[in-house]
PDB file of N, CA and C in Angstrom:
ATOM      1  N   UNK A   1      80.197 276.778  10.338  1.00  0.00           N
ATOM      2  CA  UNK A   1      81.253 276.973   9.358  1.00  0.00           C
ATOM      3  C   UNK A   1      81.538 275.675   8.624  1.00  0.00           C
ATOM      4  N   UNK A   2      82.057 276.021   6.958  1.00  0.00           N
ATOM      5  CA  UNK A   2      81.911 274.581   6.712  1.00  0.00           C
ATOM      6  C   UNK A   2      83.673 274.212   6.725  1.00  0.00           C
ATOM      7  N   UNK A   3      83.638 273.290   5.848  1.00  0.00           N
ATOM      8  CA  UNK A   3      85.555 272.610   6.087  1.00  0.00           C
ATOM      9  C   UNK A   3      86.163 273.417   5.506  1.00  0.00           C
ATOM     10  N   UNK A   4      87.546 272.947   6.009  1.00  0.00           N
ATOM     11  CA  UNK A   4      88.383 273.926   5.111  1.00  0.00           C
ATOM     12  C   UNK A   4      88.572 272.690   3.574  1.00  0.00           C
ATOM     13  N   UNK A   5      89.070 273.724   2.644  1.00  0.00           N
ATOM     14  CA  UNK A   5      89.060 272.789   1.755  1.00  0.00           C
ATOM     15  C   UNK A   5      91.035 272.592   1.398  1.00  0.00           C
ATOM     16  N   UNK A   6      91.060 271.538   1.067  1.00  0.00           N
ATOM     17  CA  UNK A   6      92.801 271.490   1.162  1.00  0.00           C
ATOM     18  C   UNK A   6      92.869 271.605  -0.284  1.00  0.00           C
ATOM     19  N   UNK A   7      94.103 272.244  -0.278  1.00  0.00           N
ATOM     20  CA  UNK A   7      94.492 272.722  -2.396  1.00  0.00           C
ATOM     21  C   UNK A   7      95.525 271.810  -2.437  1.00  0.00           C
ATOM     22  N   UNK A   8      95.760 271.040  -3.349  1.00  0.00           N
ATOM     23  CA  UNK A   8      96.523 270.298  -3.889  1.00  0.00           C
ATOM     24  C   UNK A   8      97.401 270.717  -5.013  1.00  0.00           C
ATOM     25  N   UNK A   9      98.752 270.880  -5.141  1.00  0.00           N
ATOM     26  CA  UNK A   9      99.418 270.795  -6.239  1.00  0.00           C
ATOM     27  C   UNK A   9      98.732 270.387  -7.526  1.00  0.00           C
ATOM     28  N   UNK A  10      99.271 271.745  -8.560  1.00  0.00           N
ATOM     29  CA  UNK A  10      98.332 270.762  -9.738  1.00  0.00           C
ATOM     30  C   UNK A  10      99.775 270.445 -10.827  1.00  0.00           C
ATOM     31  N   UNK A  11     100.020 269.790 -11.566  1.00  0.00           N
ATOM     32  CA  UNK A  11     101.028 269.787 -12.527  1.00  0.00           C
ATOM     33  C   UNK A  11     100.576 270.306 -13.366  1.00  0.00           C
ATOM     34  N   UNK A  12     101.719 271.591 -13.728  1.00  0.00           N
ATOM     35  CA  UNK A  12     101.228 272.155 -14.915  1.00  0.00           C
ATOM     36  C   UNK A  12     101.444 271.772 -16.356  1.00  0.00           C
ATOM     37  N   UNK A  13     102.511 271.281 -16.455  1.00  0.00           N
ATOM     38  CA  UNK A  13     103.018 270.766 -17.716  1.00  0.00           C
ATOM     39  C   UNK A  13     101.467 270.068 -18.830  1.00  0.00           C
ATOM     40  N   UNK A  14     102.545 270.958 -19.927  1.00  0.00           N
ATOM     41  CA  UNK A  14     101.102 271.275 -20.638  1.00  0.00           C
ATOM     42  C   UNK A  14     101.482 269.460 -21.549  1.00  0.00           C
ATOM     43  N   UNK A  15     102.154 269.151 -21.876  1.00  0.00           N
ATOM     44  CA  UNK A  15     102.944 267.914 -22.539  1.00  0.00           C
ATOM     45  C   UNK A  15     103.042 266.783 -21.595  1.00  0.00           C
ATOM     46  N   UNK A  16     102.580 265.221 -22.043  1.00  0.00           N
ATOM     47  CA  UNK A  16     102.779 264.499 -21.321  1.00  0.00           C
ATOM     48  C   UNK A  16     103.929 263.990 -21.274  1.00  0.00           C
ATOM     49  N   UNK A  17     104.623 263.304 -20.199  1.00  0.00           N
ATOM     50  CA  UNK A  17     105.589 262.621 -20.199  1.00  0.00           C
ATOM     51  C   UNK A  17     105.724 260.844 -20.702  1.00  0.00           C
ATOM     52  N   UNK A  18     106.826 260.647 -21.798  1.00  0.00           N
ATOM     53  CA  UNK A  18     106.399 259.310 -22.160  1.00  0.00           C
ATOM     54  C   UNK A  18     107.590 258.288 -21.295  1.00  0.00           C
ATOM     55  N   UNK A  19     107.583 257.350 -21.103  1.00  0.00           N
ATOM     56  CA  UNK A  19     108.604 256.575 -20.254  1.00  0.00           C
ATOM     57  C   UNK A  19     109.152 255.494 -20.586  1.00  0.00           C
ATOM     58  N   UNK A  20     110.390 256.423 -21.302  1.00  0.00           N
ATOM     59  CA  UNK A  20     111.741 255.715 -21.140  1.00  0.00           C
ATOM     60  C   UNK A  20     112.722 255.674 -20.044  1.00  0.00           C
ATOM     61  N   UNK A  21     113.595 254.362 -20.752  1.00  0.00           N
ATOM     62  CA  UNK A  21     115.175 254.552 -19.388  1.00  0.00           C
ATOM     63  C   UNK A  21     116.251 254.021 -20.659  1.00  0.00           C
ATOM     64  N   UNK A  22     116.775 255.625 -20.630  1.00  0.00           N
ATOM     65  CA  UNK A  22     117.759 255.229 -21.876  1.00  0.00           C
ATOM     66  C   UNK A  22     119.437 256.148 -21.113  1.00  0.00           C
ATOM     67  N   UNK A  23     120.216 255.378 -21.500  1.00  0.00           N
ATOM     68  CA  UNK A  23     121.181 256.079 -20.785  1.00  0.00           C
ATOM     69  C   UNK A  23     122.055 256.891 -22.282  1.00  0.00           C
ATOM     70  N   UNK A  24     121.972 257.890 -21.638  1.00  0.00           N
ATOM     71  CA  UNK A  24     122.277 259.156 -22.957  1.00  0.00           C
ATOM     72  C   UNK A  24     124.076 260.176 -22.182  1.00  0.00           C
ATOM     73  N   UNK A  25     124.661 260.602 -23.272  1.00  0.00           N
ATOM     74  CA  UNK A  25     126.045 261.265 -22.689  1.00  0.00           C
ATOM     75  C   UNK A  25     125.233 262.612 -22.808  1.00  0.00           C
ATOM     76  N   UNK A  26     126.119 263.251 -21.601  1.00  0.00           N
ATOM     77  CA  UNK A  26     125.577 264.799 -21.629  1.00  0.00           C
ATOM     78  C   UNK A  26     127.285 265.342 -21.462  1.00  0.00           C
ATOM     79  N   UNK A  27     127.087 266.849 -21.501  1.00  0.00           N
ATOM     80  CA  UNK A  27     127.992 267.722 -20.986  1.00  0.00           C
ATOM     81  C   UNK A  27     127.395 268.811 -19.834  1.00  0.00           C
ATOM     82  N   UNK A  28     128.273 269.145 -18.935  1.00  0.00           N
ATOM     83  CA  UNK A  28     127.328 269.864 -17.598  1.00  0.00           C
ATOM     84  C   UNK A  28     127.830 271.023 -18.296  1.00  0.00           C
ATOM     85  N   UNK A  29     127.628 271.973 -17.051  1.00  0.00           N
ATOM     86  CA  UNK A  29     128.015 273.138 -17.006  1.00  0.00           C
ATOM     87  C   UNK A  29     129.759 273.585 -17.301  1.00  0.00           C
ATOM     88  N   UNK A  30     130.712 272.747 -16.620  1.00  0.00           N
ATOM     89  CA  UNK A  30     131.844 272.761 -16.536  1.00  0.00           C
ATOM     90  C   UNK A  30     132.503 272.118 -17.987  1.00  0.00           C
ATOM     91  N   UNK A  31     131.295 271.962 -18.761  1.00  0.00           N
ATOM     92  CA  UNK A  31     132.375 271.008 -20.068  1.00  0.00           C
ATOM     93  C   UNK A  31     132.660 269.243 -19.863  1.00  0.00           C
ATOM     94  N   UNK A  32     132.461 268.934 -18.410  1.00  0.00           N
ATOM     95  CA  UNK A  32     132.531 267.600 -18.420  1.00  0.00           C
ATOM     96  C   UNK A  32     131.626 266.660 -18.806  1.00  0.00           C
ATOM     97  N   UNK A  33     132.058 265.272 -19.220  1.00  0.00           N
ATOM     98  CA  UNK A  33     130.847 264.718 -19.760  1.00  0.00           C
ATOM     99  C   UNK A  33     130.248 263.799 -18.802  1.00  0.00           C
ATOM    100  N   UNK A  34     128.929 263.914 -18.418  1.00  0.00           N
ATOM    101  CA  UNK A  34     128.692 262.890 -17.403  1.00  0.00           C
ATOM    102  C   UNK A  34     127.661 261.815 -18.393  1.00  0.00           C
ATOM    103  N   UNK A  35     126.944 261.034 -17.445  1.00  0.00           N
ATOM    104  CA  UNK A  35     126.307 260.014 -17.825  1.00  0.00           C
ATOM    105  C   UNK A  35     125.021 260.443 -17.248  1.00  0.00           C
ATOM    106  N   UNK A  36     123.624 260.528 -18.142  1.00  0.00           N
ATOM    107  CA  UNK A  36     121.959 260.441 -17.757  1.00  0.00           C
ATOM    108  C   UNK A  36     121.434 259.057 -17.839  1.00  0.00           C
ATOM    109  N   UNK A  37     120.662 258.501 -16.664  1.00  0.00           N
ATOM    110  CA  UNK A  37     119.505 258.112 -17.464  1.00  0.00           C
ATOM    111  C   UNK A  37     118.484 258.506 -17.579  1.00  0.00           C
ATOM    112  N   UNK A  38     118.074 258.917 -18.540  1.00  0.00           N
ATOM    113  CA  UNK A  38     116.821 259.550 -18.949  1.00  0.00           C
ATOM    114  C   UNK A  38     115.614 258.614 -18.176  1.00  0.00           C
ATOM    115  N   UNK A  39     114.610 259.358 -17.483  1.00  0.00           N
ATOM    116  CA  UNK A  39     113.185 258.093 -17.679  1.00  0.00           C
ATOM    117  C   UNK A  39     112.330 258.360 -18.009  1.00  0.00           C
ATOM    118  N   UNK A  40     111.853 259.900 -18.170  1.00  0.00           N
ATOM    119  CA  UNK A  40     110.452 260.194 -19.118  1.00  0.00           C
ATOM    120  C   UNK A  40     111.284 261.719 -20.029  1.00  0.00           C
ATOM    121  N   UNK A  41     110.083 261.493 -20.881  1.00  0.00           N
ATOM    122  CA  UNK A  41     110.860 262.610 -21.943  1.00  0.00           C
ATOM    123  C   UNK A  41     109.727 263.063 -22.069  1.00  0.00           C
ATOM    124  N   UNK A  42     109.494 264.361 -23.217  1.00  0.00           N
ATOM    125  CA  UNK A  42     108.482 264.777 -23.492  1.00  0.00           C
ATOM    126  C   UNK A  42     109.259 265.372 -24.808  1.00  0.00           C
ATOM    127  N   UNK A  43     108.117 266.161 -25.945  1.00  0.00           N
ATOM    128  CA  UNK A  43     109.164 266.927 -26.414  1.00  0.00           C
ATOM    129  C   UNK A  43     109.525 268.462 -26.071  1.00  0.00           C
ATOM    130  N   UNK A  44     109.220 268.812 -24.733  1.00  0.00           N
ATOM    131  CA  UNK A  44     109.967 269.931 -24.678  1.00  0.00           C
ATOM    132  C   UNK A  44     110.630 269.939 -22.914  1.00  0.00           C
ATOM    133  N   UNK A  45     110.865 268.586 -22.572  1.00  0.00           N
ATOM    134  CA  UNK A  45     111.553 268.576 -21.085  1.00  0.00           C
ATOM    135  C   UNK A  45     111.846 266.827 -21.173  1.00  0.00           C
ATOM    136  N   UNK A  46     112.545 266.409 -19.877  1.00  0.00           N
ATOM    137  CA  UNK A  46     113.091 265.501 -19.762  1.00  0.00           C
ATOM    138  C   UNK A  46     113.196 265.343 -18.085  1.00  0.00           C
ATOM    139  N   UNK A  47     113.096 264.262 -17.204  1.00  0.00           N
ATOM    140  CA  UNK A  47     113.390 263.795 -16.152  1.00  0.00           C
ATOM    141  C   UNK A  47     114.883 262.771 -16.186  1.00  0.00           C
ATOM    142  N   UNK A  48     115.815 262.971 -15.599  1.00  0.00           N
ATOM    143  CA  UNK A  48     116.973 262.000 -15.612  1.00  0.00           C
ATOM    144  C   UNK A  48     117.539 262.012 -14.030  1.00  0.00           C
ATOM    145  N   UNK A  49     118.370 260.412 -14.019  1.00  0.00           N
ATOM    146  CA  UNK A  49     118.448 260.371 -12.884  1.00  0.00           C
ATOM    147  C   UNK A  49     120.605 260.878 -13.601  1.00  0.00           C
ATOM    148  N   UNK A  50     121.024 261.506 -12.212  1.00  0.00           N
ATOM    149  CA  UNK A  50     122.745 261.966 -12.857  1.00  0.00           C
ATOM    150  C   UNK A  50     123.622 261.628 -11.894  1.00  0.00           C
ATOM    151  N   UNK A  51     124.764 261.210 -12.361  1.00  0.00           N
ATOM    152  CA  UNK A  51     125.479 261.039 -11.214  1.00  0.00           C
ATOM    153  C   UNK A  51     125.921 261.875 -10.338  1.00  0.00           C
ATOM    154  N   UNK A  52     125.800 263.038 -11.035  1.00  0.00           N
ATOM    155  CA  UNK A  52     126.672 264.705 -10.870  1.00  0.00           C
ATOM    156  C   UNK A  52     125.724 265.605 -10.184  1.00  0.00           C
ATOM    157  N   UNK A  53     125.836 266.287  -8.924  1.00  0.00           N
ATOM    158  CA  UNK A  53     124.842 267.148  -8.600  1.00  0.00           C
ATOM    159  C   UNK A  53     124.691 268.221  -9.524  1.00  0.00           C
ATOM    160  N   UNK A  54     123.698 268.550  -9.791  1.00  0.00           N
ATOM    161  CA  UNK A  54     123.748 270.171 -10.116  1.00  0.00           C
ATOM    162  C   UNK A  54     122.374 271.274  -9.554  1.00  0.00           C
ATOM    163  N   UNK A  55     122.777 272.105  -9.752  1.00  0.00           N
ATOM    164  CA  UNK A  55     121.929 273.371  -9.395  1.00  0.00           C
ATOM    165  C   UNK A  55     120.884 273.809 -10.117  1.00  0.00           C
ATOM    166  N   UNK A  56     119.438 274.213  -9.930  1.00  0.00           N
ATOM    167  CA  UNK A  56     118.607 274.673 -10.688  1.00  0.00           C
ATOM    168  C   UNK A  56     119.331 275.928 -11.625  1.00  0.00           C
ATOM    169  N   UNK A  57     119.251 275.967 -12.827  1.00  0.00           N
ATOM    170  CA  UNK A  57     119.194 276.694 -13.492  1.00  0.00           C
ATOM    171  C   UNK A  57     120.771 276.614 -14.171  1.00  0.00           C
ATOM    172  N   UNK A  58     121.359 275.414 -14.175  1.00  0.00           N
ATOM    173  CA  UNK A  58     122.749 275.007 -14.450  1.00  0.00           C
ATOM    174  C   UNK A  58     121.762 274.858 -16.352  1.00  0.00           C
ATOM    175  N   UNK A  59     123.134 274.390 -17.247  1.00  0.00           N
ATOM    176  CA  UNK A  59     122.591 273.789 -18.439  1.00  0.00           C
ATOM    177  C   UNK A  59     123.457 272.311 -18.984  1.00  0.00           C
ATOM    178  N   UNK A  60     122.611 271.718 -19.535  1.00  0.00           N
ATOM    179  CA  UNK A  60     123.287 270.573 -19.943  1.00  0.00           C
ATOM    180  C   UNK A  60     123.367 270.473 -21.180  1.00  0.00           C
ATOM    181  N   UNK A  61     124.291 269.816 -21.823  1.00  0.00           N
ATOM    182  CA  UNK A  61     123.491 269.692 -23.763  1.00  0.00           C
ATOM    183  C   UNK A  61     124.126 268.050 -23.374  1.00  0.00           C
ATOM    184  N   UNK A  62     122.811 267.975 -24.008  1.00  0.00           N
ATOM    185  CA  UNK A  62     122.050 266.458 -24.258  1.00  0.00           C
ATOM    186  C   UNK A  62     122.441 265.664 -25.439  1.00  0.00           C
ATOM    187  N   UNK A  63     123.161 264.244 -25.504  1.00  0.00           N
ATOM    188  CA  UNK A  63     122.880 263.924 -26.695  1.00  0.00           C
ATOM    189  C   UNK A  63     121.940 262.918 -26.784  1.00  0.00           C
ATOM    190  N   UNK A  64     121.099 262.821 -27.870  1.00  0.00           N
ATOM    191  CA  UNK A  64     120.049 262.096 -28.284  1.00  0.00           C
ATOM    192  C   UNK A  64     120.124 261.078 -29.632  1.00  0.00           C
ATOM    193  N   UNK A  65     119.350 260.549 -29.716  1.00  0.00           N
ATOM    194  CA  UNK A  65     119.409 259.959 -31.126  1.00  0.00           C
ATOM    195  C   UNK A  65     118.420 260.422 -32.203  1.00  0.00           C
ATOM    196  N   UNK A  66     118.624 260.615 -33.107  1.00  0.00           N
ATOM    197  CA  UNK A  66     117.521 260.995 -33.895  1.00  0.00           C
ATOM    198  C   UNK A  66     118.022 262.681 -34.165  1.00  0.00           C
ATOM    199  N   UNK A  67     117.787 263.680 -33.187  1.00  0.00           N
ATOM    200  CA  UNK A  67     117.516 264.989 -32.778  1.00  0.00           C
ATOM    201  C   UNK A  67     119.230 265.494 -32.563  1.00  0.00           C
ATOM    202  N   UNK A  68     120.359 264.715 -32.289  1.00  0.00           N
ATOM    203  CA  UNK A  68     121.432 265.332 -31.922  1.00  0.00           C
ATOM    204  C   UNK A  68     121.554 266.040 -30.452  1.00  0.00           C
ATOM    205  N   UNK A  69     122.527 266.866 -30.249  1.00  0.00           N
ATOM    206  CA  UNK A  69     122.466 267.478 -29.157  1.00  0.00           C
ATOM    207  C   UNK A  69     121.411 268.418 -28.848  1.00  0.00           C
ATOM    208  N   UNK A  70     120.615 268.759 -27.659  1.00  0.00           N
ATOM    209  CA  UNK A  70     119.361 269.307 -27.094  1.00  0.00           C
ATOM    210  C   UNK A  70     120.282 270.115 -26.065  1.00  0.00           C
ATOM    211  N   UNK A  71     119.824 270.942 -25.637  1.00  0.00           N
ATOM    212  CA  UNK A  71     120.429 272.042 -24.647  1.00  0.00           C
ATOM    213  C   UNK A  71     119.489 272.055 -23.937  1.00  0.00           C
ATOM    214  N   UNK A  72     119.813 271.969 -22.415  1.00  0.00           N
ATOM    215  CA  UNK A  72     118.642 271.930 -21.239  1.00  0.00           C
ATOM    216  C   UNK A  72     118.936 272.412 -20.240  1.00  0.00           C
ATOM    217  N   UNK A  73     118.006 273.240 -19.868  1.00  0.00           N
ATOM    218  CA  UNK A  73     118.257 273.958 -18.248  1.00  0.00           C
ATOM    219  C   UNK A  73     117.423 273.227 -17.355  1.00  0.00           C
ATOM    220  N   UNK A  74     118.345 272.964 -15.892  1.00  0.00           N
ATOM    221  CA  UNK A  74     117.996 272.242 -14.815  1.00  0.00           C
ATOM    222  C   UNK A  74     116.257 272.983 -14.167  1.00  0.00           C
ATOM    223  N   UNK A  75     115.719 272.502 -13.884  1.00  0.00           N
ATOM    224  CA  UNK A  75     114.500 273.046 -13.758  1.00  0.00           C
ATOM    225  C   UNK A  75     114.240 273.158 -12.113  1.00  0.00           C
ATOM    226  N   UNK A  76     114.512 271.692 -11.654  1.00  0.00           N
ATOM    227  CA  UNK A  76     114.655 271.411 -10.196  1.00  0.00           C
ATOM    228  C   UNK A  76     115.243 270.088 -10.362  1.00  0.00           C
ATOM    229  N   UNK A  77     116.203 270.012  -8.752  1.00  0.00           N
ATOM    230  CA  UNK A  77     117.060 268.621  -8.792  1.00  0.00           C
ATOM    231  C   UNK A  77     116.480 268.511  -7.014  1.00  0.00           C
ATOM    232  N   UNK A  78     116.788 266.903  -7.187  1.00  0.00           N
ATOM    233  CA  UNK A  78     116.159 266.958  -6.013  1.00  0.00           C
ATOM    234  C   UNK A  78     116.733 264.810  -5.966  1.00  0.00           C
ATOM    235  N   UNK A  79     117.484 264.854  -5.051  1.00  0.00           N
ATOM    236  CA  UNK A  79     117.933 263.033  -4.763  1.00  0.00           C
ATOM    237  C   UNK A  79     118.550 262.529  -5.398  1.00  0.00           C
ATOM    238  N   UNK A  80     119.589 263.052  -6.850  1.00  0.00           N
ATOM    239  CA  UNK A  80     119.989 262.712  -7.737  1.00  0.00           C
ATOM    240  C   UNK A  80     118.514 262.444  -9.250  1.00  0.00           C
ATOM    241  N   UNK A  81     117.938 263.390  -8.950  1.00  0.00           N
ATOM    242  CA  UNK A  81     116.789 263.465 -10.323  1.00  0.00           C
ATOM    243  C   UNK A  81     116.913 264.970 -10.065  1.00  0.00           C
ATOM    244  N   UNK A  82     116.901 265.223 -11.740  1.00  0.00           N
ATOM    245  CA  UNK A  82     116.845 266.033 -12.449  1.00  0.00           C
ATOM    246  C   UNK A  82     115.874 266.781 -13.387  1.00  0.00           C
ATOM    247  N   UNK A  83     114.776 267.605 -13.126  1.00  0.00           N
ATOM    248  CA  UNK A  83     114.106 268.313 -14.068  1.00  0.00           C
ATOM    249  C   UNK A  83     114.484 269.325 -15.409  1.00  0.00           C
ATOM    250  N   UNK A  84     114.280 268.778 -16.574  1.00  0.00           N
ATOM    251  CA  UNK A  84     115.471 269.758 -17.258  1.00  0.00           C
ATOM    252  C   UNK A  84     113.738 270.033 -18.910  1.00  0.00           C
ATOM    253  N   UNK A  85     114.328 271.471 -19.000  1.00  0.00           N
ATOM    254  CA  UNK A  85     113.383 272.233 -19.381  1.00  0.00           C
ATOM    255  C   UNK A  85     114.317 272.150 -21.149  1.00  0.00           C
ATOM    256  N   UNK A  86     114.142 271.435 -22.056  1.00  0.00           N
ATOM    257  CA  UNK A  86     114.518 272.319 -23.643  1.00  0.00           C
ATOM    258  C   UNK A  86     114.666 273.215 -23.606  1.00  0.00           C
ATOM    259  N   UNK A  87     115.674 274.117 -24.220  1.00  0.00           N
ATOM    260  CA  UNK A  87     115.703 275.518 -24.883  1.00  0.00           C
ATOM    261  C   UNK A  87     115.191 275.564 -25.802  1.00  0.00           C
ATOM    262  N   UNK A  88     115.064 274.769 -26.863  1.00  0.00           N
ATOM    263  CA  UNK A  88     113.905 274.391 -28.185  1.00  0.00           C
ATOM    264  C   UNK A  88     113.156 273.138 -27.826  1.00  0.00           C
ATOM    265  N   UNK A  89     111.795 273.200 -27.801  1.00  0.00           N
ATOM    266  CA  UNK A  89     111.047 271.675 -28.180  1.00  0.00           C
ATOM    267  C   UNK A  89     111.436 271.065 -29.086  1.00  0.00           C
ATOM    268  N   UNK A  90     111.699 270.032 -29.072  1.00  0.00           N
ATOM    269  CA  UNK A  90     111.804 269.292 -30.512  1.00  0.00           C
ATOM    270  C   UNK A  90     110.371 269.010 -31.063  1.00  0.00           C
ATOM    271  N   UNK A  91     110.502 269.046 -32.349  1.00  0.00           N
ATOM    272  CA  UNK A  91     109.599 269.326 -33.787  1.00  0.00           C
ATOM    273  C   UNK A  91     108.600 267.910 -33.095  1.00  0.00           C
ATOM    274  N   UNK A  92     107.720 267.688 -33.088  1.00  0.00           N
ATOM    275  CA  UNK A  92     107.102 266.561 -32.682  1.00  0.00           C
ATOM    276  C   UNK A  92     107.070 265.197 -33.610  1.00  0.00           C
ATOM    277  N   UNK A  93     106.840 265.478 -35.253  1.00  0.00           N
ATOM    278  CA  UNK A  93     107.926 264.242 -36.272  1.00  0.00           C
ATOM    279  C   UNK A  93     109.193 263.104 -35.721  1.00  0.00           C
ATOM    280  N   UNK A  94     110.134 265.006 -35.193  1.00  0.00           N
ATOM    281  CA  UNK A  94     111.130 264.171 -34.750  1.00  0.00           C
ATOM    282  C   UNK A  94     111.152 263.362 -33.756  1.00  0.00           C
ATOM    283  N   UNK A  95     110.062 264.119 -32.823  1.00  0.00           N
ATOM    284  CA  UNK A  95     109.724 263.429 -31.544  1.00  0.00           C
ATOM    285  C   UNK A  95     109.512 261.856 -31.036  1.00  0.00           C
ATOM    286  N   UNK A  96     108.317 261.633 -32.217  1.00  0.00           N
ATOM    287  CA  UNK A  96     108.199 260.558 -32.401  1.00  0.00           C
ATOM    288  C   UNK A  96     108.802 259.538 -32.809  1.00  0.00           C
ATOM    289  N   UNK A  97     109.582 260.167 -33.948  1.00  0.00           N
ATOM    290  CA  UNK A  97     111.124 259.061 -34.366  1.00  0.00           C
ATOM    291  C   UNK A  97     112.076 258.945 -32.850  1.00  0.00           C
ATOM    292  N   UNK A  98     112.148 260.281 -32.545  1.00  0.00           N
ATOM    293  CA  UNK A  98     113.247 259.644 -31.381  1.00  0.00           C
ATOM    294  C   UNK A  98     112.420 258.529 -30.260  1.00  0.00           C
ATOM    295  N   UNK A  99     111.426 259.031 -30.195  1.00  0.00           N
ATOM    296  CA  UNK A  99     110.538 257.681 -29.128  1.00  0.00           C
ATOM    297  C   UNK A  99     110.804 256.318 -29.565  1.00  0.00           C
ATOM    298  N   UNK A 100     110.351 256.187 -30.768  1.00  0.00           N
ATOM    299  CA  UNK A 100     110.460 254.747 -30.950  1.00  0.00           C
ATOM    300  C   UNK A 100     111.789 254.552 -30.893  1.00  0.00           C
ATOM    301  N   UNK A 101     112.788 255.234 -31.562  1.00  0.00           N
ATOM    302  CA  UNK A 101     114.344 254.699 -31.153  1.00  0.00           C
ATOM    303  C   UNK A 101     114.810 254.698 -29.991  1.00  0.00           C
ATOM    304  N   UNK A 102     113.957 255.277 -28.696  1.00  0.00           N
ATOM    305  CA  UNK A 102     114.528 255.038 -27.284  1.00  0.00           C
ATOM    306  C   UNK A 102     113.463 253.410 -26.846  1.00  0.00           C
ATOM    307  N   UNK A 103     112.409 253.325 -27.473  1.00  0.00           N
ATOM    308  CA  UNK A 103     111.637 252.644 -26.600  1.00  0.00           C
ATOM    309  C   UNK A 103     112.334 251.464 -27.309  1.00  0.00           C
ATOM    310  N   UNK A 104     112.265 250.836 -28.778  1.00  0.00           N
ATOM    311  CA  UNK A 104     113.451 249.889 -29.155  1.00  0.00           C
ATOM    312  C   UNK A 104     114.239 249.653 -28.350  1.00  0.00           C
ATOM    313  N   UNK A 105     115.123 250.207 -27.272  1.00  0.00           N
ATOM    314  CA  UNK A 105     116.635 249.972 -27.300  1.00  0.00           C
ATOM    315  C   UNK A 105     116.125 249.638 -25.450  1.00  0.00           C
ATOM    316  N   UNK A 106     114.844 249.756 -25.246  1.00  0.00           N
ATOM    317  CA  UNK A 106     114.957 249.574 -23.735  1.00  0.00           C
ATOM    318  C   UNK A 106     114.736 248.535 -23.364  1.00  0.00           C
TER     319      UNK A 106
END
């Protein structure tokens, strides 16, 4: 018999992640405003570390520069990091403008 073969997690994400650390205001679920720092973005998701627990499938709206507020559902949280999924991708134009205005400021 031959080995077993071990399966590895694959990441599906079809978009790469670019890496920033920008600290951005959000609003949770409850209306309050907490504090992100963002550290990779993409244009249609975001990784942030929060002070605030929350629950998969909570929503946040995001503010950004460039793009304005973004609306995001928690994807998975896990240690104080946050997976958060766009409700719209942003336009990739804009994308790029907002990159360079996060990577500037880091």
């Amino acid at each position: 018999m031959g080995k077993a073969l071990e399966i590895l997690p694959v990441d599906s994400r079809a978009l790469v992640r670019d890496e920033v650390h920008y600290r951005a205001r959000a609003f949770g679920p409850d209306a309050r405003q907490v504090s992100l720092l963002i550290v990779n973005l993409s244009a249609a998701g975001l990784m942030a570390r929060a002070e605030t627990r929350y629950a998969v499938g909570e929503r946040l709206h995001i503010t950004l520069p460039v793009v304005g507020v973004v609306v995001a559902e928690i994807r998975w949280a896990l240690g104080g990091r946050i997976g958060c999924e766009l409700d719209t991708p942003i336009p990739l134009a804009e994308y790029y403008e907002l990159l360079a205005v996060l990577l500037k400021a880091k």
